[in-house]
C-alpha atoms as a PDB file:
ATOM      1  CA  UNK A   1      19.743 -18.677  -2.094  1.00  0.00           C
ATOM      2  CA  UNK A   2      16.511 -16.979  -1.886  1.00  0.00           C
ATOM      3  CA  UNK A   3      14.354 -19.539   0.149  1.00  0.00           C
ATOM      4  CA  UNK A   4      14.818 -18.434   3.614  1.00  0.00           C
ATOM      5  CA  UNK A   5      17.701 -16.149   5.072  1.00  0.00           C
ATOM      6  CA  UNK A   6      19.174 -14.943   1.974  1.00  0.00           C
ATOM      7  CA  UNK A   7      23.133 -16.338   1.402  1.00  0.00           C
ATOM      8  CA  UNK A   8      25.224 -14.012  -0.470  1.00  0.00           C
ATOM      9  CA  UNK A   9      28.288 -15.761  -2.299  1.00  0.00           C
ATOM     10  CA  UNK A  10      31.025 -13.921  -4.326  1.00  0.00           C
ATOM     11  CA  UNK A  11      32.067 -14.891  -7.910  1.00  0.00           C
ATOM     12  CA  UNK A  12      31.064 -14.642 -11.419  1.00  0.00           C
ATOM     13  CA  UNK A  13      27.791 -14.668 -12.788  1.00  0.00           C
ATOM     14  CA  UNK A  14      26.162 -18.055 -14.071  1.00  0.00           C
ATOM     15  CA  UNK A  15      23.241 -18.869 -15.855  1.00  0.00           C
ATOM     16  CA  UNK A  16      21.059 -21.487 -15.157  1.00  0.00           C
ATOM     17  CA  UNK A  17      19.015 -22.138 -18.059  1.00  0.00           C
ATOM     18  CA  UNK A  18      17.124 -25.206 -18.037  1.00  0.00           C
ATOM     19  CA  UNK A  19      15.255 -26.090 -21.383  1.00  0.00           C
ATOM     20  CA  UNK A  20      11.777 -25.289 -21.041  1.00  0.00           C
ATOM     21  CA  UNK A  21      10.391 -24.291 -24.273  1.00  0.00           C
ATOM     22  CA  UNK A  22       9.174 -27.108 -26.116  1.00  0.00           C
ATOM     23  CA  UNK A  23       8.787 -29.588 -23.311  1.00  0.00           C
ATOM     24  CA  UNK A  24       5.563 -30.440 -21.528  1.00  0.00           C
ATOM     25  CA  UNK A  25       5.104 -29.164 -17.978  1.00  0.00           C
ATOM     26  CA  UNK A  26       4.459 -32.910 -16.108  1.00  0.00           C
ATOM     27  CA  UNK A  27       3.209 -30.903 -13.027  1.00  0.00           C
ATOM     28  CA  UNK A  28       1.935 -27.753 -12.374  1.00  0.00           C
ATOM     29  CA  UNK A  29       4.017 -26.824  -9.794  1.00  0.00           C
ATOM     30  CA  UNK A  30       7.890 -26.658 -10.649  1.00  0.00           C
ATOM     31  CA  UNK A  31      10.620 -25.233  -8.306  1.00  0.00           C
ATOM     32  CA  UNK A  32      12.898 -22.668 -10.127  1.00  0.00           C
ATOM     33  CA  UNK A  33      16.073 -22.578  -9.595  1.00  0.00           C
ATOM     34  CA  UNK A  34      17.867 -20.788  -6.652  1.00  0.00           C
ATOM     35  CA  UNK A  35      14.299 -18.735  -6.348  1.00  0.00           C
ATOM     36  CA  UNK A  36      12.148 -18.751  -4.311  1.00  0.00           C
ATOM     37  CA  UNK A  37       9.148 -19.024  -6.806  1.00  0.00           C
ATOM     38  CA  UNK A  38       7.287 -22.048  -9.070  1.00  0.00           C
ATOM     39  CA  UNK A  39       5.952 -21.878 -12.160  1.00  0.00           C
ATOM     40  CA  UNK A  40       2.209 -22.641 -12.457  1.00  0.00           C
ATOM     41  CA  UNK A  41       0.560 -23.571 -15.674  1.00  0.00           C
ATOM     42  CA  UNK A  42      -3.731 -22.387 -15.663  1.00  0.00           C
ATOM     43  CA  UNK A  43      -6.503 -23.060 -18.316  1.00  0.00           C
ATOM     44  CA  UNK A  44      -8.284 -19.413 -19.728  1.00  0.00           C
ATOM     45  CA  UNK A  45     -10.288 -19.535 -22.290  1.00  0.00           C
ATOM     46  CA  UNK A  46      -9.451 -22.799 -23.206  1.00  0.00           C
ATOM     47  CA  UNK A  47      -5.754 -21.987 -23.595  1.00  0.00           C
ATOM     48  CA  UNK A  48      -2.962 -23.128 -21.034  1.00  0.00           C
ATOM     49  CA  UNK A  49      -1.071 -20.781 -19.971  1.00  0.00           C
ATOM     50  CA  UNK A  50       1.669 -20.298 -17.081  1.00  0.00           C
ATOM     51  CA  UNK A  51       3.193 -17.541 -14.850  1.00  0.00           C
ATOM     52  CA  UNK A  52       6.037 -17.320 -12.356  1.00  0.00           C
ATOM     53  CA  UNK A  53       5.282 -16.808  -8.595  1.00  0.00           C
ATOM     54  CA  UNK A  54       7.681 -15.520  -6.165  1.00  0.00           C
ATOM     55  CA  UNK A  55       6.665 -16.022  -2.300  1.00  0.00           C
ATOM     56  CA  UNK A  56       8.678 -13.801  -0.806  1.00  0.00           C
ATOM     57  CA  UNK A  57       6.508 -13.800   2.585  1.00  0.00           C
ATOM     58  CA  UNK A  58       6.929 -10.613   4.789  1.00  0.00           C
ATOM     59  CA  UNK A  59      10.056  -8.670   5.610  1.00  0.00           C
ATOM     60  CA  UNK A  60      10.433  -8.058   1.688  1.00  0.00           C
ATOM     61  CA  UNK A  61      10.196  -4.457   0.188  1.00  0.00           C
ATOM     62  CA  UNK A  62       9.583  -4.384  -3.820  1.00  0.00           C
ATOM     63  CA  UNK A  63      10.267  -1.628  -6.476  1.00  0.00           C
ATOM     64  CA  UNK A  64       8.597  -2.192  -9.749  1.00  0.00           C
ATOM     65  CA  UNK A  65       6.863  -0.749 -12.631  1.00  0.00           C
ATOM     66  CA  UNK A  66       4.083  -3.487 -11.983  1.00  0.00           C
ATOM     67  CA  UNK A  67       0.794  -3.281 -13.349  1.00  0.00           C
ATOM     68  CA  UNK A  68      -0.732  -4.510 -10.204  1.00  0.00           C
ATOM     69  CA  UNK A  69       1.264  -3.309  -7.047  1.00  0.00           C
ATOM     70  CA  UNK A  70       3.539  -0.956  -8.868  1.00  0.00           C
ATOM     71  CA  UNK A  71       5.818   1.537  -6.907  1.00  0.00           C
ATOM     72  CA  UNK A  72       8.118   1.128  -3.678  1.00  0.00           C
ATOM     73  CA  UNK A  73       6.867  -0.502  -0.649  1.00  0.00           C
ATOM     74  CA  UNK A  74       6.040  -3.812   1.236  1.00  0.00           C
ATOM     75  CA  UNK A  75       5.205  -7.080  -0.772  1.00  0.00           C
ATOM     76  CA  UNK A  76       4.559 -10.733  -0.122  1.00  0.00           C
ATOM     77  CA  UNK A  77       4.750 -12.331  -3.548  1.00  0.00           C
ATOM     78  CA  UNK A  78       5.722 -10.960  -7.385  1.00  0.00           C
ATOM     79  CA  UNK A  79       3.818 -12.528 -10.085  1.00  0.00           C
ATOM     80  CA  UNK A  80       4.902 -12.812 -13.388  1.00  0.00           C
ATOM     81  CA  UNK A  81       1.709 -14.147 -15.962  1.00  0.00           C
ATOM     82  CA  UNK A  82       1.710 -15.229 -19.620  1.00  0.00           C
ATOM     83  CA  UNK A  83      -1.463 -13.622 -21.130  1.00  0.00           C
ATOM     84  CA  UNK A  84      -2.217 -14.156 -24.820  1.00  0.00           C
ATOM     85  CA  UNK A  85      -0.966 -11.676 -27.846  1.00  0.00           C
ATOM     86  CA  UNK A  86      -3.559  -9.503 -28.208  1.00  0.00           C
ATOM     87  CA  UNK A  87      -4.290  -9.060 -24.633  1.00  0.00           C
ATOM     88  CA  UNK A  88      -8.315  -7.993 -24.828  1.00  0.00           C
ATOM     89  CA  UNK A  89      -9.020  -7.569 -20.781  1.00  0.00           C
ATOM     90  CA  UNK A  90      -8.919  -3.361 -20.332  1.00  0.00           C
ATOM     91  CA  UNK A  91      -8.572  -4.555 -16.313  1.00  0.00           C
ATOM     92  CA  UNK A  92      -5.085  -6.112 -16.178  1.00  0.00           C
ATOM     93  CA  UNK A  93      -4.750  -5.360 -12.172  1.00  0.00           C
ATOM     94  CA  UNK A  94      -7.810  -7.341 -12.030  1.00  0.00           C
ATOM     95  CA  UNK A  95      -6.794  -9.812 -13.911  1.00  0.00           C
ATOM     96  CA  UNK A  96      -3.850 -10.438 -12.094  1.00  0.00           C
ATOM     97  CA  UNK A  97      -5.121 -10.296  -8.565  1.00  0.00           C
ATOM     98  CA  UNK A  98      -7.601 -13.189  -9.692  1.00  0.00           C
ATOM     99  CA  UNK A  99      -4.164 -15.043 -11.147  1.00  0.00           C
ATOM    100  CA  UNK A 100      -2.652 -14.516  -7.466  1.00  0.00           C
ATOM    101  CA  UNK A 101      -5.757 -15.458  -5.544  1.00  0.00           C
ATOM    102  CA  UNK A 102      -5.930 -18.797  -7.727  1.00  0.00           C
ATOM    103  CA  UNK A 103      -2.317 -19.178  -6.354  1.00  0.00           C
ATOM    104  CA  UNK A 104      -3.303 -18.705  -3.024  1.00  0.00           C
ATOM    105  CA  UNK A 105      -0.981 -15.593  -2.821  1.00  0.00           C
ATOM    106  CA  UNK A 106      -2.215 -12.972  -0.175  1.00  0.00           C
ATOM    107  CA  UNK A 107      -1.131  -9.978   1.302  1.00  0.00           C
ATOM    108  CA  UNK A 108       0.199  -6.939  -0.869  1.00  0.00           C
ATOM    109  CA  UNK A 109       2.361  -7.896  -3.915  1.00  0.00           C
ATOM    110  CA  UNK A 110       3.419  -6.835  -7.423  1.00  0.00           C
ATOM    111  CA  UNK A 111       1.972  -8.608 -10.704  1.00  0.00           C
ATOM    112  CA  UNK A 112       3.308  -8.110 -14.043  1.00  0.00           C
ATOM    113  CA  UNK A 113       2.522  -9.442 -17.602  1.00  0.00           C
ATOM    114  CA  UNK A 114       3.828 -10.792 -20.593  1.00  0.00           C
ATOM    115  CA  UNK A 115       2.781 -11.965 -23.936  1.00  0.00           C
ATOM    116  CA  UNK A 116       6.315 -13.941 -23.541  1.00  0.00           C
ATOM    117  CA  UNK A 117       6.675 -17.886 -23.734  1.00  0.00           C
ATOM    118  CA  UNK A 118       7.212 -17.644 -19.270  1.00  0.00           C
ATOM    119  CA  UNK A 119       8.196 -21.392 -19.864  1.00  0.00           C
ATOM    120  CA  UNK A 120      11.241 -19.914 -21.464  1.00  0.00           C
ATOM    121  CA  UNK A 121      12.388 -17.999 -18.538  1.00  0.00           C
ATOM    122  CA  UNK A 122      16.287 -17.597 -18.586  1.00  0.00           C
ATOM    123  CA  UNK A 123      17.966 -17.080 -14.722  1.00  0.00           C
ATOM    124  CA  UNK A 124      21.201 -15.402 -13.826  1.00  0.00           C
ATOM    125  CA  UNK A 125      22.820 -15.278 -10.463  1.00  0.00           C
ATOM    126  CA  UNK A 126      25.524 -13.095  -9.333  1.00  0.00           C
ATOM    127  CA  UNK A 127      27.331 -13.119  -5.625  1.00  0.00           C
ATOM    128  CA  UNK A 128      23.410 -13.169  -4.185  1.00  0.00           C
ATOM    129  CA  UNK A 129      21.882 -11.089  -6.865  1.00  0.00           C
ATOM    130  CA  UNK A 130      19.827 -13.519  -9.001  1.00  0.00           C
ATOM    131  CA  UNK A 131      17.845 -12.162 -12.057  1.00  0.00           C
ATOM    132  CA  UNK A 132      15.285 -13.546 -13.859  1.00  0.00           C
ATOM    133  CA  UNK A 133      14.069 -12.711 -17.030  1.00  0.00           C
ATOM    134  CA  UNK A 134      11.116 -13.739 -19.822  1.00  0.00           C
ATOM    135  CA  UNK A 135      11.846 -12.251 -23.172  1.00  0.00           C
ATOM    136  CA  UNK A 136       9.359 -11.840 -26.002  1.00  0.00           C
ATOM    137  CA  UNK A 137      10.690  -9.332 -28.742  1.00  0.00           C
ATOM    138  CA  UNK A 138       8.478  -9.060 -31.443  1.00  0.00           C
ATOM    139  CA  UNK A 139       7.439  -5.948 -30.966  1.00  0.00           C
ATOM    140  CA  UNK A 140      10.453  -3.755 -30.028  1.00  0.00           C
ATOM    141  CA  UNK A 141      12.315  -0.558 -30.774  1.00  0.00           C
ATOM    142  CA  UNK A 142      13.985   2.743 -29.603  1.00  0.00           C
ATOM    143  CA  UNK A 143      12.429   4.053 -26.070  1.00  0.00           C
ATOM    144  CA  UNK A 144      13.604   7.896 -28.071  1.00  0.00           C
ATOM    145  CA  UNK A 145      11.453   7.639 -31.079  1.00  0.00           C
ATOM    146  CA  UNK A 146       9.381   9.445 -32.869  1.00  0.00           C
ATOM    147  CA  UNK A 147       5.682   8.167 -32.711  1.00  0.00           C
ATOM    148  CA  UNK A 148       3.765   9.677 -29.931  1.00  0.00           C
ATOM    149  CA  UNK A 149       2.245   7.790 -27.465  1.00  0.00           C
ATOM    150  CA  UNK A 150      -1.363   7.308 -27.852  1.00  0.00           C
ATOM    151  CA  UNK A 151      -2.607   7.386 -23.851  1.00  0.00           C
ATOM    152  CA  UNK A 152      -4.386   4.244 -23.990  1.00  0.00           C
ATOM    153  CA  UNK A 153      -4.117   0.720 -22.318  1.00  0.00           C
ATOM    154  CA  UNK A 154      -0.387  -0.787 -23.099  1.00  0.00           C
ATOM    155  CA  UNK A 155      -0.180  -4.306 -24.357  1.00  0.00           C
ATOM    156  CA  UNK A 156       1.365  -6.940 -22.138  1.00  0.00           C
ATOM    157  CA  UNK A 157       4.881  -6.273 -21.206  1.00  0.00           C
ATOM    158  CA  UNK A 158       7.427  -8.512 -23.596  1.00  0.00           C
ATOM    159  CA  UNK A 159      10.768  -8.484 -21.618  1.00  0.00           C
ATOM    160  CA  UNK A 160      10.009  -8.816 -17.687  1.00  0.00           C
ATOM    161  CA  UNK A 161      12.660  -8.782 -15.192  1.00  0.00           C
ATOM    162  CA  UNK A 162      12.753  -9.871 -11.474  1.00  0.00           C
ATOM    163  CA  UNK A 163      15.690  -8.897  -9.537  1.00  0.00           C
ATOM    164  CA  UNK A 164      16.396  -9.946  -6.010  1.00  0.00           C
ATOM    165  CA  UNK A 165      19.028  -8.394  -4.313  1.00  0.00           C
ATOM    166  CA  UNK A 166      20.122 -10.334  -0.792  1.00  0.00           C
ATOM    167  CA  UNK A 167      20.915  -6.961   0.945  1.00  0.00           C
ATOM    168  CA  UNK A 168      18.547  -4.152   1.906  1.00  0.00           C
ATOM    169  CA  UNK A 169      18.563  -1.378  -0.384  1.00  0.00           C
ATOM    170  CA  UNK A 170      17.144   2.424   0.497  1.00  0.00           C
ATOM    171  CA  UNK A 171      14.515   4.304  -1.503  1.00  0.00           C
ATOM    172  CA  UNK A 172      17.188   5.901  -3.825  1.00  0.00           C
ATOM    173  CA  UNK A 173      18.998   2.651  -4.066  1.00  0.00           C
ATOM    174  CA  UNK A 174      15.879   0.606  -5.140  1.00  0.00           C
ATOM    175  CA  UNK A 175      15.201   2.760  -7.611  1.00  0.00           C
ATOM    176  CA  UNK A 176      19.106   2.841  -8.705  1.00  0.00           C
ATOM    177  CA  UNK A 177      18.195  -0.337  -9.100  1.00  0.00           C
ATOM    178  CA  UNK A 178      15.737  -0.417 -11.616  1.00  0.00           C
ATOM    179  CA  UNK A 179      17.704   2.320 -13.280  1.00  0.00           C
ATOM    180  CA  UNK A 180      20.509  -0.242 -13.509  1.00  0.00           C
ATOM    181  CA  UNK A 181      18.906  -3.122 -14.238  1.00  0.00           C
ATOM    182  CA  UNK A 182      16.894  -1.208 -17.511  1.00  0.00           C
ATOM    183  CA  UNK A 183      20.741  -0.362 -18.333  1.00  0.00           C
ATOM    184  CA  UNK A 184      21.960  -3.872 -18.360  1.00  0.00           C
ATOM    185  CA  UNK A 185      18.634  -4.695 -20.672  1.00  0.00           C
ATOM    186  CA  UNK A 186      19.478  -2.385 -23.031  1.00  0.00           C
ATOM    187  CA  UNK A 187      23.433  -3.898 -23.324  1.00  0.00           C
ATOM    188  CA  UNK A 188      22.496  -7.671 -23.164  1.00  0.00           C
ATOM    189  CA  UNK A 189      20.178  -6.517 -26.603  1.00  0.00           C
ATOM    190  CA  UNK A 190      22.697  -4.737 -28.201  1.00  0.00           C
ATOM    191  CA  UNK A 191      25.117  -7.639 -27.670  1.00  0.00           C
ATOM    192  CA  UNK A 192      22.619  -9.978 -28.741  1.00  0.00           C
ATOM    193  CA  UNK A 193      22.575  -7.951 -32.116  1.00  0.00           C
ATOM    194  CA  UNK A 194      19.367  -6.402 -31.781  1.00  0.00           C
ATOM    195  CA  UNK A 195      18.661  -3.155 -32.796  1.00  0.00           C
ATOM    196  CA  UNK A 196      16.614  -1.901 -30.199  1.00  0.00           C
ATOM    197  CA  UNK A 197      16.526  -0.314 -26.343  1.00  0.00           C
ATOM    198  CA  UNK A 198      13.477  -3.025 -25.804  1.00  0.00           C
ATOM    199  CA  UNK A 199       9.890  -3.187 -26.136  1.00  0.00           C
ATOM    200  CA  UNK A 200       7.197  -0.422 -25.636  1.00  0.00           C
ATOM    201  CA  UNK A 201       5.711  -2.691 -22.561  1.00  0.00           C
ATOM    202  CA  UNK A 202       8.804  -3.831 -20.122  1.00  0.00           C
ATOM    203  CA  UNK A 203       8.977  -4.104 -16.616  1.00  0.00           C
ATOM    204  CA  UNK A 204      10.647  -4.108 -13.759  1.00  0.00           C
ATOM    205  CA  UNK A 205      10.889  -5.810 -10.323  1.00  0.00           C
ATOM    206  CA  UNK A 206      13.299  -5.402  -7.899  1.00  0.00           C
ATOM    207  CA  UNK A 207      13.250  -6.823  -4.426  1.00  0.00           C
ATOM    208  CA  UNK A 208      14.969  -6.626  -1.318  1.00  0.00           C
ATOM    209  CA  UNK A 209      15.200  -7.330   2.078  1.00  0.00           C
ATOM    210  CA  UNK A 210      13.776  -4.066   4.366  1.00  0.00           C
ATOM    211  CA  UNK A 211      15.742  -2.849   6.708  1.00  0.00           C
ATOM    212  CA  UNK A 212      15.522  -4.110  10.348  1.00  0.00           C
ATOM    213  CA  UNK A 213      17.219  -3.748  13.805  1.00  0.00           C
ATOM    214  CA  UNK A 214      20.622  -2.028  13.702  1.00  0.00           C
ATOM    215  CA  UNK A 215      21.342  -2.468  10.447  1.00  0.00           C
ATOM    216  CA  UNK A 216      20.479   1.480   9.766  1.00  0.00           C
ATOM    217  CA  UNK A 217      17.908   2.440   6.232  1.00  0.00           C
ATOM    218  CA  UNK A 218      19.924   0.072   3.994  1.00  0.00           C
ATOM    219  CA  UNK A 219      22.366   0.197   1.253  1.00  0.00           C
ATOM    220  CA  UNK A 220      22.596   4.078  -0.092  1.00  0.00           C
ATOM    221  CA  UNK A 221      23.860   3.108  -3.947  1.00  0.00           C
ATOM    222  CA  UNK A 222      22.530   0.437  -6.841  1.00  0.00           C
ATOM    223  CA  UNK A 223      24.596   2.093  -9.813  1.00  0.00           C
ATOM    224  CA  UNK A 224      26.404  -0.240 -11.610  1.00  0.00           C
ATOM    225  CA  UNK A 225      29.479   0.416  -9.900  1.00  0.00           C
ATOM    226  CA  UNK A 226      28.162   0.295  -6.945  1.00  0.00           C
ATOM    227  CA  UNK A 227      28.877  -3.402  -5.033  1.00  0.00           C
ATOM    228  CA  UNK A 228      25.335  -4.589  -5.529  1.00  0.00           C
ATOM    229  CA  UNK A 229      24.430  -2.799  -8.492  1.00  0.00           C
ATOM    230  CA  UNK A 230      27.157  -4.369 -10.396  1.00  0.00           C
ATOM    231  CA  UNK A 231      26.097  -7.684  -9.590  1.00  0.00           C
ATOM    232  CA  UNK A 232      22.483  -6.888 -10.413  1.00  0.00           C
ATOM    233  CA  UNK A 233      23.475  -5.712 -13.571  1.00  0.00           C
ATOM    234  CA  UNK A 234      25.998  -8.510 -14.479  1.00  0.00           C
ATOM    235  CA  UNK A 235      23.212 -10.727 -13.679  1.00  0.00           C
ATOM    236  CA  UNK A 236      20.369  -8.938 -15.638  1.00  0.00           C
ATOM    237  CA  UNK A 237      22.956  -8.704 -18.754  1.00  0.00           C
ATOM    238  CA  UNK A 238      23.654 -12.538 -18.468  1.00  0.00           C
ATOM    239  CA  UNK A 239      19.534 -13.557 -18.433  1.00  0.00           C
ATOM    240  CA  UNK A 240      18.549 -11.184 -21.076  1.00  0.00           C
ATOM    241  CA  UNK A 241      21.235 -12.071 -22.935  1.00  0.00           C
ATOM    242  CA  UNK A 242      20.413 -15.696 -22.905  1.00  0.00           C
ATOM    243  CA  UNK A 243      16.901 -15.090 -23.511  1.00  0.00           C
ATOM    244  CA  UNK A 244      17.476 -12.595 -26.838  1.00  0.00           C
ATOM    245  CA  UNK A 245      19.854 -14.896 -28.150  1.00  0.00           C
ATOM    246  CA  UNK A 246      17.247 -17.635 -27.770  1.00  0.00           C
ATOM    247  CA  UNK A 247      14.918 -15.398 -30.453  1.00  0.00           C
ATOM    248  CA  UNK A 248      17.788 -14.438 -33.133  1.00  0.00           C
END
């Protein structure tokens, strides 16, 4: 569990997919499961929309490929918002720190977007590791292709994943981490029967408890055959999995 001291447990991973899509939100303020997060629903431009929130509070260090607080280091809170297709703002940081202030989120965190249902999210836990994932894959393909990238803004990110590990995790191992988590991605698609590596806009989050006292700079490895990169990738696998499958 997530909220407070985090409580590793051993086993095979589960998903806990409750059935969001399709059914009204009666509050704006719903607890996800074995997170520590809520989704939030907001008005913009007359449309409502919703995003996840993680308070992680302090004590927390983050890896991502975030739009807003991207990179390794110290954060508070990960947001994950639903923005519409055809994402016109050319200031998504911006955007997103107005989401998080709205949420009364302070202090440094990471924000991500998505043109994704997040109502839909799919969650997988696995011996602590618990991954969550929203998938939107209309626009996907091969990350090797041939069409140059143009250099402008990117569209919101499609298929978002937030990883929290219970242990703390190095530099190298964080970013192991993402490495293993974009791995399981790729397999939970290919086993859904797509023919794709992803989107041209995913992202990343993982997060992890920093290091303190004697417990030295953390855990060195995050491959996938390393303890807790198996488990993050079992658990990635198992929500993006879910999520595809929910779309084919």
């Amino acid at each position: 569990m997530i909220n407070g001291s985090p409580c590793p447990t051993d086993g095979a991973p589960t998903t806990d997919l409750p059935h969001h899509r399709g059914c009204p939100i009666r509050s704006v303020r719903v607890r996800l499961p074995e997170q520590r997060g809520e989704l939030l629903a907001r008005r913009e431009d007359g449309r409502e929309l919703h995003h996840l929130v993680w308070r992680l509070g302090s004590g927390w260090r983050v890896c991502s490929s975030a739009v807003l607080g991207g990179g390794i280091g110290p954060r508070d809170w990960i947001l994950n918002a639903q923005v519409p297709g055809g994402y016109p703002r050319m200031d998504p940081d911006r955007h997103l720190a107005e989401i998080a202030a709205v949420a009364r989120l302070t202090g440094p965190g990471a924000g991500l977007m998505t043109a994704a249902d997040v109502t839909a999210y799919t969650v997988a836990t696995d011996g602590g590791v618990t991954a969550t994932a929203t998938c939107g894959l209309g626009v996907r393909g091969w990350a090797a292709a041939e069409a140059e990238g143009d250099g402008g803004p990117q569209t919101p990110g499609t298929v978002n994943i937030v990883v929290t590990v219970p242990a703390p995790l190095t530099d190298a191992a964080l970013v192991n981490a993402v490495a293993t988590a974009t791995e399981a991605k790729v397999q939970a698609l290919l086993d859904a029967g797509l023919d794709c590596s992803g989107t041209p806009t995913d992202s990343v989050c993982v997060a992890a408890p920093a290091p303190c006292g004697d417990t030295g700079p953390g855990e060195p490895f995050a491959g996938p055959r390393s303890r807790w990169g198996a488990r993050l990738a079992r658990a990635v696998h198992a929500a993006v999995l879910e999520g595809a499958l929910r779309q084919t």
